[in-house]
Protein backbone atom coordinates (compact mmCIF):
# COMPACT_ATOMS: atom_id res chain seq x y z
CA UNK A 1 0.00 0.00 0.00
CA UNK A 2 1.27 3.30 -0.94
CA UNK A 3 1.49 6.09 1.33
CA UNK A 4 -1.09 8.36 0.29
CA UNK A 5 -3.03 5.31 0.20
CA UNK A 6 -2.34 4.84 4.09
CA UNK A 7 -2.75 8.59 4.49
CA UNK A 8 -6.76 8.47 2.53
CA UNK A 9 -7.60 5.29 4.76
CA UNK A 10 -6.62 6.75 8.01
CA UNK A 11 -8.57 10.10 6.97
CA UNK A 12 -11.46 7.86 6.74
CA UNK A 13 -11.13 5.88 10.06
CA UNK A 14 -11.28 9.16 11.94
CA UNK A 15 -14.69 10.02 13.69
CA UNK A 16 -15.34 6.32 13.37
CA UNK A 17 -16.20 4.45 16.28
CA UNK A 18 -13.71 2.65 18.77
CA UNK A 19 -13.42 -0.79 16.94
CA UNK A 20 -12.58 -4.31 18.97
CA UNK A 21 -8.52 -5.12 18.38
CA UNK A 22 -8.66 -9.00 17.53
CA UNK A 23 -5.00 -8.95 18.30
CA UNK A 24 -2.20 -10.97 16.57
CA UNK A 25 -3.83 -14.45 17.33
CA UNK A 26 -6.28 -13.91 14.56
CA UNK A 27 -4.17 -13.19 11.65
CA UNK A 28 -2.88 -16.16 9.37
CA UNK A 29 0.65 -16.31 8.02
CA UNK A 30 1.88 -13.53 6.53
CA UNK A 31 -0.82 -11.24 7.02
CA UNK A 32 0.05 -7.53 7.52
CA UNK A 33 -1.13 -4.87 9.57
CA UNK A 34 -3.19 -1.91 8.40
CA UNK A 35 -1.71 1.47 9.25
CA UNK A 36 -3.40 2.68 12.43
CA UNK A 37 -4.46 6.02 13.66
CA UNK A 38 -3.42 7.50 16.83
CA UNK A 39 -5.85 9.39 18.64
CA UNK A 40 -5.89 12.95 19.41
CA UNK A 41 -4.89 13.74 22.88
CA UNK A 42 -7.76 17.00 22.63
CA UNK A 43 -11.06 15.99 24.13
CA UNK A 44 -12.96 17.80 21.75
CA UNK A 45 -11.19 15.77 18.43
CA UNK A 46 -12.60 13.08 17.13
CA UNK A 47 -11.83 9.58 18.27
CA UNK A 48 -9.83 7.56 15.50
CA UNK A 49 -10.54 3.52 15.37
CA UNK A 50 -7.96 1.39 16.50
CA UNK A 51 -8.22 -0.83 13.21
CA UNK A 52 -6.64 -4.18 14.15
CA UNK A 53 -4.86 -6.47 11.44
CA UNK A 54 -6.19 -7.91 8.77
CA UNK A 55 -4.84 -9.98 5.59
CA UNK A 56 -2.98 -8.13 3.27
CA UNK A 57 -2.89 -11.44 0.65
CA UNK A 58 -4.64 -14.64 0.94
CA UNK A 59 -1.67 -16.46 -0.66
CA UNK A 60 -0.60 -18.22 2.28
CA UNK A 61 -3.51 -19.62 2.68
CA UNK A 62 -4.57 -20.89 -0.76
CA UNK A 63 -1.22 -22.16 -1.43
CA UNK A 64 -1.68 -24.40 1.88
CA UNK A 65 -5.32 -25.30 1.26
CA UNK A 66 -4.66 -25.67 -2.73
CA UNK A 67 -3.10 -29.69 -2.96
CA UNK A 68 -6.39 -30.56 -0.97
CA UNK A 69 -8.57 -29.32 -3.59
CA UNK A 70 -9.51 -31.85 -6.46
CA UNK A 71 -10.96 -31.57 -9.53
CA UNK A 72 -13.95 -34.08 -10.29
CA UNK A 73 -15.03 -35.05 -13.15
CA UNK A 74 -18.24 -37.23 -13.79
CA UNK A 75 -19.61 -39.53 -16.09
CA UNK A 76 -23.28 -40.55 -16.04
CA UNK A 77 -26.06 -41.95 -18.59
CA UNK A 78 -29.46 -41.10 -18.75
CA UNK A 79 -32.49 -41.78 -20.87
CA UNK A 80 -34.01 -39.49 -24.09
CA UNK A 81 -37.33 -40.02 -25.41
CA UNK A 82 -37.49 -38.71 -29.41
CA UNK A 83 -40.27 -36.33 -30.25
CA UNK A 84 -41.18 -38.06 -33.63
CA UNK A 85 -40.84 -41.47 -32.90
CA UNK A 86 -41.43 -42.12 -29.56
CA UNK A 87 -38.43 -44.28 -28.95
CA UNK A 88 -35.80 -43.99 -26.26
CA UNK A 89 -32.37 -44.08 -26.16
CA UNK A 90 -29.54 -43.78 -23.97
CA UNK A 91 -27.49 -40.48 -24.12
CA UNK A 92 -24.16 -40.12 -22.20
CA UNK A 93 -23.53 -37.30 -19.93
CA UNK A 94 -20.71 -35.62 -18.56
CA UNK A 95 -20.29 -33.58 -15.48
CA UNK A 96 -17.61 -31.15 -13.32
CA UNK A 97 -17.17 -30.09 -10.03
CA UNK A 98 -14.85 -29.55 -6.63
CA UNK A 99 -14.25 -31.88 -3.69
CA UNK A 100 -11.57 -31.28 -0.84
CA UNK A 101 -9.65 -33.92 1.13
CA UNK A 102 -10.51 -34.20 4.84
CA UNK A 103 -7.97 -37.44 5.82
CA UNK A 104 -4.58 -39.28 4.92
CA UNK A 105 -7.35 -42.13 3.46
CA UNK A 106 -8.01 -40.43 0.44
CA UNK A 107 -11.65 -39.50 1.71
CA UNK A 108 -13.16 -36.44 -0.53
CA UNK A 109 -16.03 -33.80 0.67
CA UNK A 110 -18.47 -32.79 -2.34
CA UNK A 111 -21.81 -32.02 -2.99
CA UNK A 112 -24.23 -34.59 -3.96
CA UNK A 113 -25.68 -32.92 -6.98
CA UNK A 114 -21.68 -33.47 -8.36
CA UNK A 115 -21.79 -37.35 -8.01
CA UNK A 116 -25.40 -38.62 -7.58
CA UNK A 117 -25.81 -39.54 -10.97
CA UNK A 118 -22.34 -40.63 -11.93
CA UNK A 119 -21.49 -44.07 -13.17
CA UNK A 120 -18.17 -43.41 -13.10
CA UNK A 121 -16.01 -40.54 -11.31
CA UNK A 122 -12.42 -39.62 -12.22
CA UNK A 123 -10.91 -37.48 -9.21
CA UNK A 124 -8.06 -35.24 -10.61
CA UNK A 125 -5.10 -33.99 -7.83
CA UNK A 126 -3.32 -30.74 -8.57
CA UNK A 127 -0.14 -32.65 -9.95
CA UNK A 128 -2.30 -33.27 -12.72
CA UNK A 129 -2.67 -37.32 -11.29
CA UNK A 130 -6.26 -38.62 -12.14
CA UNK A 131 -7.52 -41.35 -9.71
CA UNK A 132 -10.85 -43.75 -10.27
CA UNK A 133 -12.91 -42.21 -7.26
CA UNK A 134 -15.83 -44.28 -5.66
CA UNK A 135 -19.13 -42.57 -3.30
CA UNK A 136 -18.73 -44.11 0.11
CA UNK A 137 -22.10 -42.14 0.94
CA UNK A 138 -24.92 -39.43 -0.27
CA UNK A 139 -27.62 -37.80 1.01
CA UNK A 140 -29.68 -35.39 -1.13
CA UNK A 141 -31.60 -33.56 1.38
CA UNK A 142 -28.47 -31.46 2.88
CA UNK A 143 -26.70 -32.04 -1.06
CA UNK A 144 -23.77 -33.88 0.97
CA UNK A 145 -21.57 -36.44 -0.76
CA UNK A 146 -18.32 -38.12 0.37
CA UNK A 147 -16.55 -40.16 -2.37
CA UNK A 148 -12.88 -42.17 -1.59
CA UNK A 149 -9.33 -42.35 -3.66
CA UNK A 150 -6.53 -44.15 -3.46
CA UNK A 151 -3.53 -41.86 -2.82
CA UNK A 152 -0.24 -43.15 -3.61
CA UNK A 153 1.56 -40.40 -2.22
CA UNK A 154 0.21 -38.51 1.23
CA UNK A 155 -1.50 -35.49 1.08
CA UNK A 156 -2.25 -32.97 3.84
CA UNK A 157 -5.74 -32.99 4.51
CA UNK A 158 -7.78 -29.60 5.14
CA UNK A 159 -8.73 -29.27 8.72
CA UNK A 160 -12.78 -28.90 9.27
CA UNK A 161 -13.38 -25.94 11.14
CA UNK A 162 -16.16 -24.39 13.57
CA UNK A 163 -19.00 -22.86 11.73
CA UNK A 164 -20.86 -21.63 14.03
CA UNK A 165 -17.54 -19.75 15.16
CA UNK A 166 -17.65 -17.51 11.90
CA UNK A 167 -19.32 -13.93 12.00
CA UNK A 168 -21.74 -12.41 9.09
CA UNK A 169 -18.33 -9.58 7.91
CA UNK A 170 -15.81 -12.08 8.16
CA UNK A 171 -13.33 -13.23 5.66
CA UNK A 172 -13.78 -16.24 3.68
CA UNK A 173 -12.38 -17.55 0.17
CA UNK A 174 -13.96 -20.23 -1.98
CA UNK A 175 -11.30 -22.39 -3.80
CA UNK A 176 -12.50 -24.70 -6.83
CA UNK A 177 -13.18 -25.21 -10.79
CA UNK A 178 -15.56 -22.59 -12.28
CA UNK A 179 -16.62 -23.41 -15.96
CA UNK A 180 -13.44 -25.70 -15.56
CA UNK A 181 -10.85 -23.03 -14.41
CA UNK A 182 -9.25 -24.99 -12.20
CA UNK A 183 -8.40 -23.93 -8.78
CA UNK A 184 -9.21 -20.65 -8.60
CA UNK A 185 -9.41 -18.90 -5.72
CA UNK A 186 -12.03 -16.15 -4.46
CA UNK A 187 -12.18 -14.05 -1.61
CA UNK A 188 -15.04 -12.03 0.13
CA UNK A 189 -16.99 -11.61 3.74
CA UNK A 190 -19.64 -14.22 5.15
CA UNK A 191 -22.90 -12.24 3.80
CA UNK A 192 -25.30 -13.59 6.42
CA UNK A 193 -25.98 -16.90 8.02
CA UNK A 194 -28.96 -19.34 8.50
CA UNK A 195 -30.40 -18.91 4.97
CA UNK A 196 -33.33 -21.41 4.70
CA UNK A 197 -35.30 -22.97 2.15
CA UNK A 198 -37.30 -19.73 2.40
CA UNK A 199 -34.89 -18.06 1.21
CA UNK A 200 -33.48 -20.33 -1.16
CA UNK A 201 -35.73 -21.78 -4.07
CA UNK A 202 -34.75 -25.52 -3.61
CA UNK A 203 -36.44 -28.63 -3.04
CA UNK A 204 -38.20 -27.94 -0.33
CA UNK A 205 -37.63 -31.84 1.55
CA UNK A 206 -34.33 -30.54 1.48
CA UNK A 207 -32.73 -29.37 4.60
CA UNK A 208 -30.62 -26.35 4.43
CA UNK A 209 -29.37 -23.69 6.64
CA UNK A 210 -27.04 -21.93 4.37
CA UNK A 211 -24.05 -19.72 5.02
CA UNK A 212 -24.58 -16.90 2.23
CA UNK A 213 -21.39 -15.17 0.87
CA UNK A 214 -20.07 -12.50 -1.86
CA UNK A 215 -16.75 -14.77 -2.83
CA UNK A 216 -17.69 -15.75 -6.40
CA UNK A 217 -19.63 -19.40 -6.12
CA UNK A 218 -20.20 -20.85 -10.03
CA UNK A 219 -21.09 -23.64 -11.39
CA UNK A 220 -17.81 -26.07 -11.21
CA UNK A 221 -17.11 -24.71 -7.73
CA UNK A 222 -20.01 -27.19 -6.40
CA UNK A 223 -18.06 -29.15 -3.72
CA UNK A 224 -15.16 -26.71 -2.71
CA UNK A 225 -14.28 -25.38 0.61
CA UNK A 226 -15.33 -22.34 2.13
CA UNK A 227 -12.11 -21.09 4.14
CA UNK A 228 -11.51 -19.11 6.68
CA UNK A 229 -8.50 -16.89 7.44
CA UNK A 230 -6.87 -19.94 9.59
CA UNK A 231 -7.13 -21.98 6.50
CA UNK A 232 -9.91 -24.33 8.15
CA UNK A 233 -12.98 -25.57 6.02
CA UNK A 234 -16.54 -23.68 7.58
CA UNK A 235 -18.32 -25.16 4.41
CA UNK A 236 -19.15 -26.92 1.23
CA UNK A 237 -19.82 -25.02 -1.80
CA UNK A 238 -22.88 -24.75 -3.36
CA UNK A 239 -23.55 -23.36 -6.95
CA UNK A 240 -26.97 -22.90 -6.87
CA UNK A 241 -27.90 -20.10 -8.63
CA UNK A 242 -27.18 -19.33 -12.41
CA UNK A 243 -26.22 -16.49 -14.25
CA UNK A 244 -23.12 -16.19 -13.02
CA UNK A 245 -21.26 -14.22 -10.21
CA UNK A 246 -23.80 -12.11 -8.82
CA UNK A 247 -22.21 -11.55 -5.23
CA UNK A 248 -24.71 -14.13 -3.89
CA UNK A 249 -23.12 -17.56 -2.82
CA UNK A 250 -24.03 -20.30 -0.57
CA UNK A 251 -22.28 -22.88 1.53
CA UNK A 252 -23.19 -25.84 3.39
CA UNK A 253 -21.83 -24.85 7.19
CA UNK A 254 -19.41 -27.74 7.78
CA UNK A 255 -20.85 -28.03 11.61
CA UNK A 256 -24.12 -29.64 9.78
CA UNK A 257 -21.67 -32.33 7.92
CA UNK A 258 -19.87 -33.18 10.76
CA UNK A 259 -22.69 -34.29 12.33
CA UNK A 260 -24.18 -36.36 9.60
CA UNK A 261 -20.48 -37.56 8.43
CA UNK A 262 -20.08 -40.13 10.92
CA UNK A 263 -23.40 -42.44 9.40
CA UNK A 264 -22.34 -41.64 5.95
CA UNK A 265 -19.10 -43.29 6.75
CA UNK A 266 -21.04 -46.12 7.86
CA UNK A 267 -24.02 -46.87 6.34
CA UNK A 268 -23.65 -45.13 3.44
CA UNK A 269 -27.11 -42.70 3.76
CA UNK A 270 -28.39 -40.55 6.65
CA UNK A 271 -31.58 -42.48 8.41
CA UNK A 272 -33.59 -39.83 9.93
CA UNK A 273 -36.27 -39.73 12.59
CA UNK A 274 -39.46 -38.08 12.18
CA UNK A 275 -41.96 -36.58 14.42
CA UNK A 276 -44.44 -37.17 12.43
CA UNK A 277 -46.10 -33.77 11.93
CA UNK A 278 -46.26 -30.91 9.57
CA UNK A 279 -45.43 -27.60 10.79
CA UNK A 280 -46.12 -23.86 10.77
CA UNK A 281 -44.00 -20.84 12.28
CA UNK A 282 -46.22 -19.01 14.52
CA UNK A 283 -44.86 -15.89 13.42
CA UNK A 284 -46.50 -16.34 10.21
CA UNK A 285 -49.73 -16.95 11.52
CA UNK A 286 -52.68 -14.15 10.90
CA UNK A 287 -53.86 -12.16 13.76
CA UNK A 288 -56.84 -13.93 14.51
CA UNK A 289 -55.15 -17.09 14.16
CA UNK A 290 -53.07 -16.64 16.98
CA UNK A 291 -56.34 -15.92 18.84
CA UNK A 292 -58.27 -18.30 18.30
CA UNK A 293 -54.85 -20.70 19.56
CA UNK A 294 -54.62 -18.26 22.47
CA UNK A 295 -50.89 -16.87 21.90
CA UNK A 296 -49.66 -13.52 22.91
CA UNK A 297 -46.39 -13.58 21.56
CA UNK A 298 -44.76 -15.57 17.68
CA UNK A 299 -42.79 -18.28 19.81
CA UNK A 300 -42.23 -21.56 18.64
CA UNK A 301 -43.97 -23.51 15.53
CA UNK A 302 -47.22 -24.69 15.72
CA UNK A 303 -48.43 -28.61 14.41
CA UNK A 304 -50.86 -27.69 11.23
CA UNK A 305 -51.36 -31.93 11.07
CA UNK A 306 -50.29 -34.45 12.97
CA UNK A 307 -50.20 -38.11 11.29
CA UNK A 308 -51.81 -40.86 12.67
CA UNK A 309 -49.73 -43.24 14.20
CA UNK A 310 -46.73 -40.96 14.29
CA UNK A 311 -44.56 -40.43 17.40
CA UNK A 312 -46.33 -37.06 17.89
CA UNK A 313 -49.69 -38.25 17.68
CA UNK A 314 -48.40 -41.63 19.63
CA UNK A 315 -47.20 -38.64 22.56
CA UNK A 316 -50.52 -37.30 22.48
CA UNK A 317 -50.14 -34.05 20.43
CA UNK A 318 -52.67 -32.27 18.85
CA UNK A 319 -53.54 -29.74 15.77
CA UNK A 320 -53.05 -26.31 16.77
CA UNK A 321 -50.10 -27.31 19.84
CA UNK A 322 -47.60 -25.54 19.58
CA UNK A 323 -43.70 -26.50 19.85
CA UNK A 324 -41.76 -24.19 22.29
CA UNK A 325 -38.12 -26.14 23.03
CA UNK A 326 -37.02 -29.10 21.99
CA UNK A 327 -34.65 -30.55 24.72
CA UNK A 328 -34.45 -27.29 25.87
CA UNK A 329 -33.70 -25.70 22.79
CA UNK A 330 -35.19 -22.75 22.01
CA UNK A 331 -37.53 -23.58 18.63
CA UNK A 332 -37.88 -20.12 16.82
CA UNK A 333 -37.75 -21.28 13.23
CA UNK A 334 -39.44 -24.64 11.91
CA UNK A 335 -36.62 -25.31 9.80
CA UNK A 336 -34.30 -26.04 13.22
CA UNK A 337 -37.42 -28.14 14.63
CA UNK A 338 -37.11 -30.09 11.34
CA UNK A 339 -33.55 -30.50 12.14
CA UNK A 340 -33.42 -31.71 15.32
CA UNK A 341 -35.52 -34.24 14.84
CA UNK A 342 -34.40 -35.58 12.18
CA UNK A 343 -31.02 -35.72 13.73
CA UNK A 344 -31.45 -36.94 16.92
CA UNK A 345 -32.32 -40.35 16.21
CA UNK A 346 -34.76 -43.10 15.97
CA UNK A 347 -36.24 -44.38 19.03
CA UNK A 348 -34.69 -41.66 21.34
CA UNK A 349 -36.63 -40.03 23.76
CA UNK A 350 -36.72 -36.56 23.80
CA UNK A 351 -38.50 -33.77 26.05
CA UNK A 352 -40.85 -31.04 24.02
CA UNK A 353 -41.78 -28.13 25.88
CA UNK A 354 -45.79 -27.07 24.53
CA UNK A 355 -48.01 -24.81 24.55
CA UNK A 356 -51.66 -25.80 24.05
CA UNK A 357 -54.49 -23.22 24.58
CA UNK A 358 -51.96 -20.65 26.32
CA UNK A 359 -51.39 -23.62 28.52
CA UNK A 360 -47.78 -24.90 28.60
CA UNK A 361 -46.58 -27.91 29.48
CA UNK A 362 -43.69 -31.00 28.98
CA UNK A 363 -44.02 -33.57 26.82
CA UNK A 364 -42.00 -36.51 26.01
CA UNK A 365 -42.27 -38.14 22.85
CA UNK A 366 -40.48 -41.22 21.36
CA UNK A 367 -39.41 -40.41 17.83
CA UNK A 368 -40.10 -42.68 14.72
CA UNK A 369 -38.44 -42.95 11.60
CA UNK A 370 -38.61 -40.75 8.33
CA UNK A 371 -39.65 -43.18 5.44
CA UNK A 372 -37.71 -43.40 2.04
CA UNK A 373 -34.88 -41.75 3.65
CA UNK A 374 -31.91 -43.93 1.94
CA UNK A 375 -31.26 -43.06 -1.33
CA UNK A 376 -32.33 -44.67 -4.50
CA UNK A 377 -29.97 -46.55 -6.49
């Protein structure tokens, strides 16, 4: 940075607010320190920021995260029917994306939509090697894939970092293949956090809670890390809008695949459990509504059905109760209720916290299993 460059920043920090000093522990390797201001020692001058450190390059850390990153490249068949004559035929298709190594095993991160309908996967390392890759496990509703290679030499894995950790104005960078560029690197600031499928146009089954950023996300960087500035992964990539870089990104936060990672490594597919209830968020209720079900405030999700035979219905739960905690967490989204217990496991017990008629009260319930959970092969 030039000096008149340092001189027009500090000019601009003055009269800003005093500003927390992260320190030294937060910066990665090789990061530099903006120029600070010193304040005036007159009480009526303005107070300048302290501006703590912040990256000056990203280099150090895409050239450590970079020999993690693969290239993957799909090969898949599917079925045509012809307009004029009515017969079908198969057409071969061909498909590109990002994964990231998380262990010494050879073990690859991706998105599903990358792999699902592969019949054969080529994984290529940045030495140019290309290795037959094989899906250890998928699951379509959180677009999670994990797929395995053989290295012959060792490779440092990326470390898988805290999500929940990150900040909506931090720094991030997305590393992967857009249109095929391979291993390119992007940089911007987490945008905002918890994006849902109502914010999101996907499949709505689907379960997402979406880290949203400005670092350019396009189609071939499906599958790539999400970085922070100590080089650990706080997502998976998603490419799930077109038109190209439009500032708007998303990420899978890579607290949600830890969780599930463990039964894709086993079994292959995520079996969830299931209340067995559809819901509604009570803040989106009408006026009226929310009299007539005798609530004075939008806490919680209230049951708009409740299937017969279900755990809920088993448990005694009714249209129109409403769902406060479960296991004492706070339920202020249906999208976290969903979650939760799909997560937590069939045949566990768990402890909902309900309000029925302005009336609340604890109720355990025993949940069941979501059907057609595996995927289809």
């Amino acid at each position: 940075m030039s000096l008149k460059a340092v001189a027009f920043a500090a000019v601009l920090l003055v009269a800003c607010g005093k500003a927390k000093d992260t320190g030294p522990s937060d910066i990665p390797s090789g990061a530099v320190p903006v120029a600070s201001v010193s304040a005036s020692t007159s009480p009526s001058a303005p107070v300048a920021l302290d501006v703590p450190m912040r990256p000056m390059s990203f280099a150090p850390i895409a050239k450590a995260a970079n020999p993690s990153v693969v290239t993957i490249f799909t090969v898949g068949e599917e079925t045509e029917k012809s307009t004029f004559s009515g017969r079908t035929r198969k057409r071969s298709t061909s498909g590109l994306g990002t994964g990231f190594i998380i262990d010494k095993d050879g073990t690859i991160l991706t998105n599903n939509h990358v792999v699902a309908d592969a019949t054969t996967i080529m994984v290529k390392l940045t030495d140019g090697t290309e290795l037959p890759g094989r899906i250890l496990g998928r699951d379509a509703p959180t677009d999670m894939a994990v797929v395995k290679i053989d290295l012959k030499t060792p490779i440092s894995p990326l470390a898988l970092g805290d999500s929940d950790s990150i900040d909506v104005g931090d720094w991030v960078l997305a590393i992967g293949n857009p249109f095929g560029l391979e291993h390119t690197v992007s940089a911007g600031i987490v945008s905002a956090k918890g994006r849902t499928k109502e914010d999101v146009p996907l499949d709505p089954s689907g379960y997402y809670n979406f880290i949203q950023t400005d670092a350019s996300i396009n189609p071939g960087n499906s599958g790539g890390p999400l970085l922070d500035l100590k080089g650990e992964v706080v997502g998976i990539n998603s490419a799930i809008r077109g038109g190209g870089a439009q500032g708007i990104g998303f990420a899978i936060p890579i607290n949600m695949v830890k969780q599930l990672l463990p039964m894709l490594l086993r079994d292959g597919h995520i079996t969830r459990s299931a209340l067995g209830v559809r819901i509604r968020d009570v803040r989106e209720l009408a006026a009226d509504e929310k009299t007539a079900l005798k609530l004075t405030d939008d806490n919680g999700v209230v049951l708009e059905y409740v299937s017969p035979g279900g755990a809920a219905d088993k448990a005694g739960l009714a249209q129109g109760d409403v769902i406060i905690t479960f296991d004492n967490t706070p339920i202020d989204h249906g999208t976290l209720l969903q979650w939760l217990a799909s997560t937590t496991g069939v045949g566990k017990t768990v402890t909902l916290r309900v309000n029925r008629g302005g009336k609340l009260f604890d109720q355990k319930v025993t949940l069941g299993q979501l059907p057609d959970t595996a995927p289809k092969h």
